[in-house]
PDB file of N, CA and C in Angstrom:
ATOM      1  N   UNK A   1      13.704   7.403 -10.822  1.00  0.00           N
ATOM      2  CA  UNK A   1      13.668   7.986  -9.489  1.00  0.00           C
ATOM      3  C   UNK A   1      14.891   7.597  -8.677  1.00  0.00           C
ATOM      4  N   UNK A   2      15.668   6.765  -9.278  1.00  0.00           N
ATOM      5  CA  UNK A   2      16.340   6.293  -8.413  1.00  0.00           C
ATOM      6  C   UNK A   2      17.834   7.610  -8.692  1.00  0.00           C
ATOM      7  N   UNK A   3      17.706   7.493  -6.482  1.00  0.00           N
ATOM      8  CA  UNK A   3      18.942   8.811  -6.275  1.00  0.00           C
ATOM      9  C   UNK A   3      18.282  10.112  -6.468  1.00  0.00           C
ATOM     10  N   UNK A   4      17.318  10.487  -7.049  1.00  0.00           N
ATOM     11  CA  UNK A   4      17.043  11.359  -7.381  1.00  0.00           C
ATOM     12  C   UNK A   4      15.714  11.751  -6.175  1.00  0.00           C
ATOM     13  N   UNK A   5      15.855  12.294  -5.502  1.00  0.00           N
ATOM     14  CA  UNK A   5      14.559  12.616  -4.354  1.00  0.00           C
ATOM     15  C   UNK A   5      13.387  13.563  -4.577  1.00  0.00           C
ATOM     16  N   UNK A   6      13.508  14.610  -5.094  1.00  0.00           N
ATOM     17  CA  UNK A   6      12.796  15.002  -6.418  1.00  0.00           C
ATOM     18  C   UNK A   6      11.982  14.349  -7.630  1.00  0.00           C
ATOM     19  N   UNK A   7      12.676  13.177  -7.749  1.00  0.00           N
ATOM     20  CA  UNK A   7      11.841  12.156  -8.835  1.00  0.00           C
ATOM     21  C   UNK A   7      11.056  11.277  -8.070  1.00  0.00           C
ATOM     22  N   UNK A   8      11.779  10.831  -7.026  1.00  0.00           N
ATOM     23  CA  UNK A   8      10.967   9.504  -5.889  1.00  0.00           C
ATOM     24  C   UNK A   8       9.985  10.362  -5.474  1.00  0.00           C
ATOM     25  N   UNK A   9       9.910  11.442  -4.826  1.00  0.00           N
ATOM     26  CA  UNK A   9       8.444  12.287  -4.391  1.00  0.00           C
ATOM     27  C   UNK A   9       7.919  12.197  -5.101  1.00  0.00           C
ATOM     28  N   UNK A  10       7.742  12.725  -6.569  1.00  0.00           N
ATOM     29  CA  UNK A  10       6.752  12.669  -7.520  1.00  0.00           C
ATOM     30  C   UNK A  10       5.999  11.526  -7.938  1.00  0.00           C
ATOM     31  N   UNK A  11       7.359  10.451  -8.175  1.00  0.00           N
ATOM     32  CA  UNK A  11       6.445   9.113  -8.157  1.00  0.00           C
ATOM     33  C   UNK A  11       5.793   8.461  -6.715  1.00  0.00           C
ATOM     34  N   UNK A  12       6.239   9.401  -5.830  1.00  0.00           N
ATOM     35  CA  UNK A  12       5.327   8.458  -4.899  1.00  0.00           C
ATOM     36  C   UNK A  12       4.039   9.084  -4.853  1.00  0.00           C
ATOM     37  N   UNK A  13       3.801  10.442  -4.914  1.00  0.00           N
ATOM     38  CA  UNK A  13       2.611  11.069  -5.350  1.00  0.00           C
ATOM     39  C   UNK A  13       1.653  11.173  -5.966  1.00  0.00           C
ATOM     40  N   UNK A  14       2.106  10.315  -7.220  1.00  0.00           N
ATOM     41  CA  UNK A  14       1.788   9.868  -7.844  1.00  0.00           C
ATOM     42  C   UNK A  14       0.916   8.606  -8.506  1.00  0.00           C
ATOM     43  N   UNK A  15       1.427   7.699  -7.682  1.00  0.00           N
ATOM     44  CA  UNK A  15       0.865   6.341  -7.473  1.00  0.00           C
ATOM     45  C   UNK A  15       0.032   6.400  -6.113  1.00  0.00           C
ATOM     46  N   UNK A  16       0.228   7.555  -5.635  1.00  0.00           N
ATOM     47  CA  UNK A  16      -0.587   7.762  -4.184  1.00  0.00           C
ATOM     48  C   UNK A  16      -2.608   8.130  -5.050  1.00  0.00           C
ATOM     49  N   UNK A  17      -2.029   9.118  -5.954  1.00  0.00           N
ATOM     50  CA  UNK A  17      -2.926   9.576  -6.795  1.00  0.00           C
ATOM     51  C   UNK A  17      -3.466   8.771  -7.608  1.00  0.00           C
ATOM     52  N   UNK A  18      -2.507   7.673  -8.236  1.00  0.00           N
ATOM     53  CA  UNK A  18      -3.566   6.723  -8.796  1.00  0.00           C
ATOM     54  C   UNK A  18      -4.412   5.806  -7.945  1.00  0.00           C
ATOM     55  N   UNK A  19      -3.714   5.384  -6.908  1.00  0.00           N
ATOM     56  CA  UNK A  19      -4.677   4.693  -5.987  1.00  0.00           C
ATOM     57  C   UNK A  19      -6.222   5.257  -5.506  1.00  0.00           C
ATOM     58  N   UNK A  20      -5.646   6.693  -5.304  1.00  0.00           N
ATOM     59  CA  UNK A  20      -7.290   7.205  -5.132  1.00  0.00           C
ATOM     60  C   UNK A  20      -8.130   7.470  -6.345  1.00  0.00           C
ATOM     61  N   UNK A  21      -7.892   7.570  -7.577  1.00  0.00           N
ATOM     62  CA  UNK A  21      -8.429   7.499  -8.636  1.00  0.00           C
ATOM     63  C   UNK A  21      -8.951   5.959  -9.015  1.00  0.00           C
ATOM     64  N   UNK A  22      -8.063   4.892  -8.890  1.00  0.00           N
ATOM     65  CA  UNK A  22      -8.604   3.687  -9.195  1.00  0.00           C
ATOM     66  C   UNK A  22      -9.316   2.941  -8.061  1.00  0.00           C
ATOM     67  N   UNK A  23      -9.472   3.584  -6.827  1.00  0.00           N
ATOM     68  CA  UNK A  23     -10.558   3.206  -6.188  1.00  0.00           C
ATOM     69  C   UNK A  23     -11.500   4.229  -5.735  1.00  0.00           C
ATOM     70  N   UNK A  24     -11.506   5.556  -6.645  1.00  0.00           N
ATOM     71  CA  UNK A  24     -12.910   5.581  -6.740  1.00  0.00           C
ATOM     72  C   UNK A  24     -13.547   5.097  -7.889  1.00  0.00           C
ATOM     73  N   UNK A  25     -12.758   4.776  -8.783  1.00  0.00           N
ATOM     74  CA  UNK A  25     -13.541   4.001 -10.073  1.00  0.00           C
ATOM     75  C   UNK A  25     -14.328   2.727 -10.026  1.00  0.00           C
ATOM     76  N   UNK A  26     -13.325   1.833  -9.052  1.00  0.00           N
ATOM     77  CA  UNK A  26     -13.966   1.045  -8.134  1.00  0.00           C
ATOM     78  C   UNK A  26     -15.521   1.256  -7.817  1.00  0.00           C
ATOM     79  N   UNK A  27     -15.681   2.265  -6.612  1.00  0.00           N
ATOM     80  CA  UNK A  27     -16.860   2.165  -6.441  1.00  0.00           C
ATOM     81  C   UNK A  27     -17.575   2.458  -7.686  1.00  0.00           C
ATOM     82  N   UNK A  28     -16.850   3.885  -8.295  1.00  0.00           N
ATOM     83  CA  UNK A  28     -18.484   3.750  -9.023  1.00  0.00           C
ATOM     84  C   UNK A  28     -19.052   2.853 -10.580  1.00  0.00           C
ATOM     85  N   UNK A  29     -18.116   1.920 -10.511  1.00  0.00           N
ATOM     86  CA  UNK A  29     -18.410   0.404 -11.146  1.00  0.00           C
ATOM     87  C   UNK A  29     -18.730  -0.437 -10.205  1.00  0.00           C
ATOM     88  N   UNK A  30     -18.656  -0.498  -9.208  1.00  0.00           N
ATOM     89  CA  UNK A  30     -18.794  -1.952  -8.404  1.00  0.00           C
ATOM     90  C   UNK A  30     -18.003  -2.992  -8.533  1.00  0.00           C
ATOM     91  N   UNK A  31     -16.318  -3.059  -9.148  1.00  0.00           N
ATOM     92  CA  UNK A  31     -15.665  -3.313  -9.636  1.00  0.00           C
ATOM     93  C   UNK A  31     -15.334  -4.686  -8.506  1.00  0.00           C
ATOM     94  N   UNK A  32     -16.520  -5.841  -8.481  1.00  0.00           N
ATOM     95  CA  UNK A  32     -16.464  -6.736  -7.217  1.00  0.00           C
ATOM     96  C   UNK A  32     -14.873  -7.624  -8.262  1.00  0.00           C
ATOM     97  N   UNK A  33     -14.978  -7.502  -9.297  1.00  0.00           N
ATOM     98  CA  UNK A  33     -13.728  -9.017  -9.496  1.00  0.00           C
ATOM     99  C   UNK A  33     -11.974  -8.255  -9.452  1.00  0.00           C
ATOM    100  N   UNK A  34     -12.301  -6.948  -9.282  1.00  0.00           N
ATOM    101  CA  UNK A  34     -11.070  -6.091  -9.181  1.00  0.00           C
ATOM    102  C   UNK A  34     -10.997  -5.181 -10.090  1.00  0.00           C
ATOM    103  N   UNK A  35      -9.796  -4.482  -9.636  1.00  0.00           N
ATOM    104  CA  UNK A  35      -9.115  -3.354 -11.043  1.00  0.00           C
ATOM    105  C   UNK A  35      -7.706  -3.874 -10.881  1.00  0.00           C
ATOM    106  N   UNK A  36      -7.790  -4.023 -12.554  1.00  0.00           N
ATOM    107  CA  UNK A  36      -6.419  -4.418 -13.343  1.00  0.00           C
ATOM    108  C   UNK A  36      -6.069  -2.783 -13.795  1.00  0.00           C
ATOM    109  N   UNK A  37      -4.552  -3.033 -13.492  1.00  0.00           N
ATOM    110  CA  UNK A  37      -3.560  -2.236 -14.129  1.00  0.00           C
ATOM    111  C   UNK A  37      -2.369  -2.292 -15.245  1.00  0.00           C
ATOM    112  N   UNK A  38      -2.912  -1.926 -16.343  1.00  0.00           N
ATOM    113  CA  UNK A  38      -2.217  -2.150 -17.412  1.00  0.00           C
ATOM    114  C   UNK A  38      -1.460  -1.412 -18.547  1.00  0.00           C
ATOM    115  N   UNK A  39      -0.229  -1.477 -18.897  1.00  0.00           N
ATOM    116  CA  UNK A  39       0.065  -0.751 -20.318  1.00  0.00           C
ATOM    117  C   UNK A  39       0.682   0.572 -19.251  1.00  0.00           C
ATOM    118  N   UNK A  40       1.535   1.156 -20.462  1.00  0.00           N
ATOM    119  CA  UNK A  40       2.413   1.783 -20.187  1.00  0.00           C
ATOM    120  C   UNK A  40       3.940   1.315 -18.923  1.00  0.00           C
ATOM    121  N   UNK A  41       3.815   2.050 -18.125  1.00  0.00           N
ATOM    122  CA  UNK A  41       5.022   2.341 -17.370  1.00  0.00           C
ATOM    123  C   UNK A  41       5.212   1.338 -16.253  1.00  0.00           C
ATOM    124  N   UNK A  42       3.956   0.809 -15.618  1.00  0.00           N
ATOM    125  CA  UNK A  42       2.977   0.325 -14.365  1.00  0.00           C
ATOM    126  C   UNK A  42       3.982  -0.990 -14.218  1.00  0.00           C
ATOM    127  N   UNK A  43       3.494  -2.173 -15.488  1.00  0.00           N
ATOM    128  CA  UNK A  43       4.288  -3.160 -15.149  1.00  0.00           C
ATOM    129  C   UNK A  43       5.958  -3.512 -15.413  1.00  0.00           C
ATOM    130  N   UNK A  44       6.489  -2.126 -15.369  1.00  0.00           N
ATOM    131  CA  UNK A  44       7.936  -1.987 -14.671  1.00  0.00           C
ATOM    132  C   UNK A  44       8.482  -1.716 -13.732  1.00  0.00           C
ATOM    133  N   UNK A  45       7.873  -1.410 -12.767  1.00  0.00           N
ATOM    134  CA  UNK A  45       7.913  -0.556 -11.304  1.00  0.00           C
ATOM    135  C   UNK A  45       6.941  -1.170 -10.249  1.00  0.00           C
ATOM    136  N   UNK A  46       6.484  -2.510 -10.581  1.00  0.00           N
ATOM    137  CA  UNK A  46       5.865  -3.352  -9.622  1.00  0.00           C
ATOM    138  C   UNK A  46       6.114  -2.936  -8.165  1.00  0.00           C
ATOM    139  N   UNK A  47       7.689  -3.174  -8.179  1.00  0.00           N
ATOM    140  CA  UNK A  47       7.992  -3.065  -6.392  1.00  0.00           C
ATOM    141  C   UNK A  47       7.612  -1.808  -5.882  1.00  0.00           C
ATOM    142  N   UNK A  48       7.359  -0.163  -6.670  1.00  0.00           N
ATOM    143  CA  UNK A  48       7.476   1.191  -6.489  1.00  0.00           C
ATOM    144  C   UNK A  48       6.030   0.814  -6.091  1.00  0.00           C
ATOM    145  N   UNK A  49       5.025   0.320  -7.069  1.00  0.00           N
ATOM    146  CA  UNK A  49       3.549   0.290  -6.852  1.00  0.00           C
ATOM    147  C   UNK A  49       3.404  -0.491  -5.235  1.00  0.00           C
ATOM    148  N   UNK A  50       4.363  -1.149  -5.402  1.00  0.00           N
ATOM    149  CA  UNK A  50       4.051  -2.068  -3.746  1.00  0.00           C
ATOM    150  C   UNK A  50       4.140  -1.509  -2.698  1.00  0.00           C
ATOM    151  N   UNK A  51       5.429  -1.118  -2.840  1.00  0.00           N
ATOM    152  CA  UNK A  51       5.781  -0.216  -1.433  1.00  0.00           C
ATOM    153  C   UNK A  51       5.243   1.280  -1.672  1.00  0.00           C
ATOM    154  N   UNK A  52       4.637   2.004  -2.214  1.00  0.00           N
ATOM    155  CA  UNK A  52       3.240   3.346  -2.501  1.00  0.00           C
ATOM    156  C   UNK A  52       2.592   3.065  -1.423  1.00  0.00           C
ATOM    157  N   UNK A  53       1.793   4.737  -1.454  1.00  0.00           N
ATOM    158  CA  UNK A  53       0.594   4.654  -1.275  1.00  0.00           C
ATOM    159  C   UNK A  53      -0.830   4.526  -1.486  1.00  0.00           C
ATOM    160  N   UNK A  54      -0.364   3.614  -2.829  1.00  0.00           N
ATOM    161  CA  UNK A  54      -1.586   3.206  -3.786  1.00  0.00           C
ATOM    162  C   UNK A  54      -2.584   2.727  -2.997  1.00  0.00           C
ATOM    163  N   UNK A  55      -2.341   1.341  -2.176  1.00  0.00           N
ATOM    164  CA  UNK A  55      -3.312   0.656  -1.724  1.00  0.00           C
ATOM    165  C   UNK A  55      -4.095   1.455  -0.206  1.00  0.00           C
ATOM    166  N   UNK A  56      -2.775   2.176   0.470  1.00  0.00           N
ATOM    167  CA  UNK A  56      -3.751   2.638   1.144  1.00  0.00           C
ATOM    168  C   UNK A  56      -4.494   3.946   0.825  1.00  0.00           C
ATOM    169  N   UNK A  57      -4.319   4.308   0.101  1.00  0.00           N
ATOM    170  CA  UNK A  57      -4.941   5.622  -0.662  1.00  0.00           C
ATOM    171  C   UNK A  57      -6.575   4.832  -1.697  1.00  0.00           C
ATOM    172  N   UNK A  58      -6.082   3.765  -2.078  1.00  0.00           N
ATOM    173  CA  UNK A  58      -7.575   3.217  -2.589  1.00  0.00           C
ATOM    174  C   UNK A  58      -8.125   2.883  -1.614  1.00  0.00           C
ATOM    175  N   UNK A  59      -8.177   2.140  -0.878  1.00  0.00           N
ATOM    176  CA  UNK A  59      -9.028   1.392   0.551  1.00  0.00           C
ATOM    177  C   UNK A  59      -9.737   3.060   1.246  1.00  0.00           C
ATOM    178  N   UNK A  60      -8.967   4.129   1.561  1.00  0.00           N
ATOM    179  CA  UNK A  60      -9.500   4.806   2.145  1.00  0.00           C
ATOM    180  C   UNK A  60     -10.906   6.105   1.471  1.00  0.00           C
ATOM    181  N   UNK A  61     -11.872   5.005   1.868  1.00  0.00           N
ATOM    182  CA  UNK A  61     -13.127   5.425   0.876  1.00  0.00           C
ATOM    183  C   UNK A  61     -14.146   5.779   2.301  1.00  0.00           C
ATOM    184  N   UNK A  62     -14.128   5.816   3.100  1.00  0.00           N
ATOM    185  CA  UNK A  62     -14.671   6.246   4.675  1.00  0.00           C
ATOM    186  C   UNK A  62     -15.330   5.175   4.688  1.00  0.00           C
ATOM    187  N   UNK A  63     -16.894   5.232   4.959  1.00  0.00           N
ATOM    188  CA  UNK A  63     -18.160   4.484   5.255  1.00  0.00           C
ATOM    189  C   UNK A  63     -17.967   3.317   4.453  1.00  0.00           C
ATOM    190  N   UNK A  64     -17.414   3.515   2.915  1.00  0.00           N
ATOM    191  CA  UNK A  64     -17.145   2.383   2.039  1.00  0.00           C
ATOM    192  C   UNK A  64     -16.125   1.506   2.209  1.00  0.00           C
ATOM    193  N   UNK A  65     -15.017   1.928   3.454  1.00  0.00           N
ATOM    194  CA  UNK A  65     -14.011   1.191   3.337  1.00  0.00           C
ATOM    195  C   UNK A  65     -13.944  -0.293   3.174  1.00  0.00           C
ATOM    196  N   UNK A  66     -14.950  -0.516   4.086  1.00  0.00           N
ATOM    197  CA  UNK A  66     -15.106  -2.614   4.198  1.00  0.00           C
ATOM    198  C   UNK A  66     -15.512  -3.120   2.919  1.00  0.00           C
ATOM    199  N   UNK A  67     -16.011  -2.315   2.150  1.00  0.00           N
ATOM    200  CA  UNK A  67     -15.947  -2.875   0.788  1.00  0.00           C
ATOM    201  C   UNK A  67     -14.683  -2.948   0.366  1.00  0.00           C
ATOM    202  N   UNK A  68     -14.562  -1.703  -0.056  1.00  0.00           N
ATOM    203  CA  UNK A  68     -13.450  -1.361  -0.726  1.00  0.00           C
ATOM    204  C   UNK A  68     -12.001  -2.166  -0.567  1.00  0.00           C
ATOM    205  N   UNK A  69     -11.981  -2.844   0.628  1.00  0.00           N
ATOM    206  CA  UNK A  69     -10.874  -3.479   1.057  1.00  0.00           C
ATOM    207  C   UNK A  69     -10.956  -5.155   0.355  1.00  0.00           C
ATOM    208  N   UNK A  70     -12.186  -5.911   0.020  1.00  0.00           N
ATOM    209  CA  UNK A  70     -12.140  -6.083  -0.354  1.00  0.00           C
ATOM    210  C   UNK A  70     -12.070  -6.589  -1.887  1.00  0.00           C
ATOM    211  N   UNK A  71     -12.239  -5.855  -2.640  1.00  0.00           N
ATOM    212  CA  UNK A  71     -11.822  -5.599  -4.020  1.00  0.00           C
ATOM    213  C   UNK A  71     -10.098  -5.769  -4.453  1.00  0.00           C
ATOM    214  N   UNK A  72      -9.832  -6.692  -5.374  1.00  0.00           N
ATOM    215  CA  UNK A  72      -8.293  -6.700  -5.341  1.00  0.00           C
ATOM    216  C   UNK A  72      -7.683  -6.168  -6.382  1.00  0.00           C
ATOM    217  N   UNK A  73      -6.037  -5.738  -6.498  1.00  0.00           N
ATOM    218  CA  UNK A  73      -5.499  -4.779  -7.526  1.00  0.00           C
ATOM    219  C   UNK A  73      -4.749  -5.613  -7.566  1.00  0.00           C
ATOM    220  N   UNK A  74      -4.241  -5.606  -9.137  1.00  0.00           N
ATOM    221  CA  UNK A  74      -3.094  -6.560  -9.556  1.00  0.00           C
ATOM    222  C   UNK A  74      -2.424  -5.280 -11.026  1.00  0.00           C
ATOM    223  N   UNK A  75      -1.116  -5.633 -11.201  1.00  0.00           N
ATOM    224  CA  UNK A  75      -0.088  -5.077 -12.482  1.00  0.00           C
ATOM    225  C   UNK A  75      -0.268  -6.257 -13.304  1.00  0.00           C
ATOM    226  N   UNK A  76      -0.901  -5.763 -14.199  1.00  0.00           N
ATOM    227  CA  UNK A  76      -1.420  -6.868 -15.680  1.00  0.00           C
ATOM    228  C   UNK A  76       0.531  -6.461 -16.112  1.00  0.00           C
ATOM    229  N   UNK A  77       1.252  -8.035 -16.145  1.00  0.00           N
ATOM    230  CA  UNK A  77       2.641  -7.226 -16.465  1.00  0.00           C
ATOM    231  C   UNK A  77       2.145  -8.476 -18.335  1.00  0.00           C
ATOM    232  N   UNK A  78       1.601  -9.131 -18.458  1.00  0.00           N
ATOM    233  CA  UNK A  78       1.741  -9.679 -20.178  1.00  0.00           C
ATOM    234  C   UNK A  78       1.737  -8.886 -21.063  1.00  0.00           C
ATOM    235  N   UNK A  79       2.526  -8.747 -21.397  1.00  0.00           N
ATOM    236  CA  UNK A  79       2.643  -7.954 -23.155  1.00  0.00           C
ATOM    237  C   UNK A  79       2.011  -8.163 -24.102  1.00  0.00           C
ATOM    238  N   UNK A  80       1.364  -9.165 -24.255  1.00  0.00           N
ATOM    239  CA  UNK A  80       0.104  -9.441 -25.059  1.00  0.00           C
ATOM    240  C   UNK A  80      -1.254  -9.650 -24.994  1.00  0.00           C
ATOM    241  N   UNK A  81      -1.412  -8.868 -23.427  1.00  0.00           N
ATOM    242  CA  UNK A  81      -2.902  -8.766 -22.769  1.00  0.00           C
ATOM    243  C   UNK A  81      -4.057  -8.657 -24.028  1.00  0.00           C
ATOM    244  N   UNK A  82      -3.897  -7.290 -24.434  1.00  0.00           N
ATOM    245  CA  UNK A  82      -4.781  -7.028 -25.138  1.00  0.00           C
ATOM    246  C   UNK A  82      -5.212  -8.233 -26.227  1.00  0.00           C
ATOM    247  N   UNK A  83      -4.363  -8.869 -27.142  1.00  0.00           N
ATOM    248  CA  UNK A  83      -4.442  -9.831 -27.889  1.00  0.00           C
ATOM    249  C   UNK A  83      -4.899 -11.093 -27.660  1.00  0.00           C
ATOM    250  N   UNK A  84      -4.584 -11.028 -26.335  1.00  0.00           N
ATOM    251  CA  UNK A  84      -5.526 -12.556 -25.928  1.00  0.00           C
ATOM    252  C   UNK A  84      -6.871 -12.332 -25.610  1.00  0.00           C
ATOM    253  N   UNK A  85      -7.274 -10.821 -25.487  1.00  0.00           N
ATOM    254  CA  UNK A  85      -9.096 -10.699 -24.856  1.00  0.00           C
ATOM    255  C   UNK A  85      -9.639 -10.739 -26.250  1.00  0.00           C
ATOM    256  N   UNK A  86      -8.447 -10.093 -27.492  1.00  0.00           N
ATOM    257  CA  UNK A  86      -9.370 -10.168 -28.514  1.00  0.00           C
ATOM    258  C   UNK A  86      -9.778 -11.094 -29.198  1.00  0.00           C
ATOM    259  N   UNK A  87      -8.557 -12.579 -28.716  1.00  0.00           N
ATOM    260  CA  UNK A  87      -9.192 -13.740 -29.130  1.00  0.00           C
ATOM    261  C   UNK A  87     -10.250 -14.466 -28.458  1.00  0.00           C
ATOM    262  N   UNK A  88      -9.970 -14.001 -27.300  1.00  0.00           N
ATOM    263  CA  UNK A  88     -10.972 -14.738 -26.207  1.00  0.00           C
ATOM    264  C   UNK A  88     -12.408 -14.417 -26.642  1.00  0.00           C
ATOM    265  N   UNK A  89     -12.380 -13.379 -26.947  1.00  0.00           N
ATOM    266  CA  UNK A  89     -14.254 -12.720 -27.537  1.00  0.00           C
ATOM    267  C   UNK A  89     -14.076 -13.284 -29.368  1.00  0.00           C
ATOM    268  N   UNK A  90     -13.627 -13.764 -29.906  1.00  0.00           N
ATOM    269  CA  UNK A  90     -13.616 -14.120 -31.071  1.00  0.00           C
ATOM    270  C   UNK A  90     -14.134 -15.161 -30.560  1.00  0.00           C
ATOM    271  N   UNK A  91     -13.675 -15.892 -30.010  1.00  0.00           N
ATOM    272  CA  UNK A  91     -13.637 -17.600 -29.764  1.00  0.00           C
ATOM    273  C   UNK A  91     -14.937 -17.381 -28.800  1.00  0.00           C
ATOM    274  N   UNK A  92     -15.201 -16.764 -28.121  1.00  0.00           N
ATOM    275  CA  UNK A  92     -17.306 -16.447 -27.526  1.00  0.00           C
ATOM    276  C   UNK A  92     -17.570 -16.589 -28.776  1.00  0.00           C
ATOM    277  N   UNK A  93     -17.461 -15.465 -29.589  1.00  0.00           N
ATOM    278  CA  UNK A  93     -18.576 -15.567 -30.796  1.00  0.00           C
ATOM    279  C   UNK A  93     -18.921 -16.687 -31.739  1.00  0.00           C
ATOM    280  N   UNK A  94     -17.568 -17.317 -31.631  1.00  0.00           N
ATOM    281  CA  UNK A  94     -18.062 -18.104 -32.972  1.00  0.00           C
ATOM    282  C   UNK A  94     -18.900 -19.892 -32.047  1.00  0.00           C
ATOM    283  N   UNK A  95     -18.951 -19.434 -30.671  1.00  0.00           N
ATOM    284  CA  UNK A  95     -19.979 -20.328 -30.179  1.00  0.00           C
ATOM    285  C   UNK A  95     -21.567 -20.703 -30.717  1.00  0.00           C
TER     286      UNK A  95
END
């Protein structure tokens, strides 16, 4: 996006759009310990996600907002996320 104003609209539209998608998923999980964002493109563009309208596009849920505000979003940026949950539930099981 960068220089390109045509590309920056889209991505800001974009992440405007995921925000309202990942907080309505939110509610309809009850997602009290948060929504993680992970894999692909996300944890390269941290600062783009910051300065978006992600967060205020998730928070704005009307009647639900005071929830919704508190629920927190984070960029899963580890590259080996996935590999550590699959040990983490190995290492449950063999409890």
């Amino acid at each position: 996006a960068a220089g390109d104003p045509t590309a920056t609209a889209t991505l800001r539209l974009w992440l405007g759009q995921l925000g309202q998608v990942a907080g309505d998923v939110a509610l309809l999980t009850l997602a009290t310990g948060g929504v993680y964002l992970g894999g692909g493109i996300l944890p390269g563009m941290i600062a783009s996600v910051q300065q978006s309208d992600f967060r205020r596009r998730f928070d704005a849920k009307g009647r639900e907002a005071p929830w919704i505000a508190s629920v927190p979003t984070a960029v899963i940026t580890a590259e080996d996320c996935a590999l550590r949950g699959c040990a983490a539930r190995l290492a449950a099981d063999d409890r």
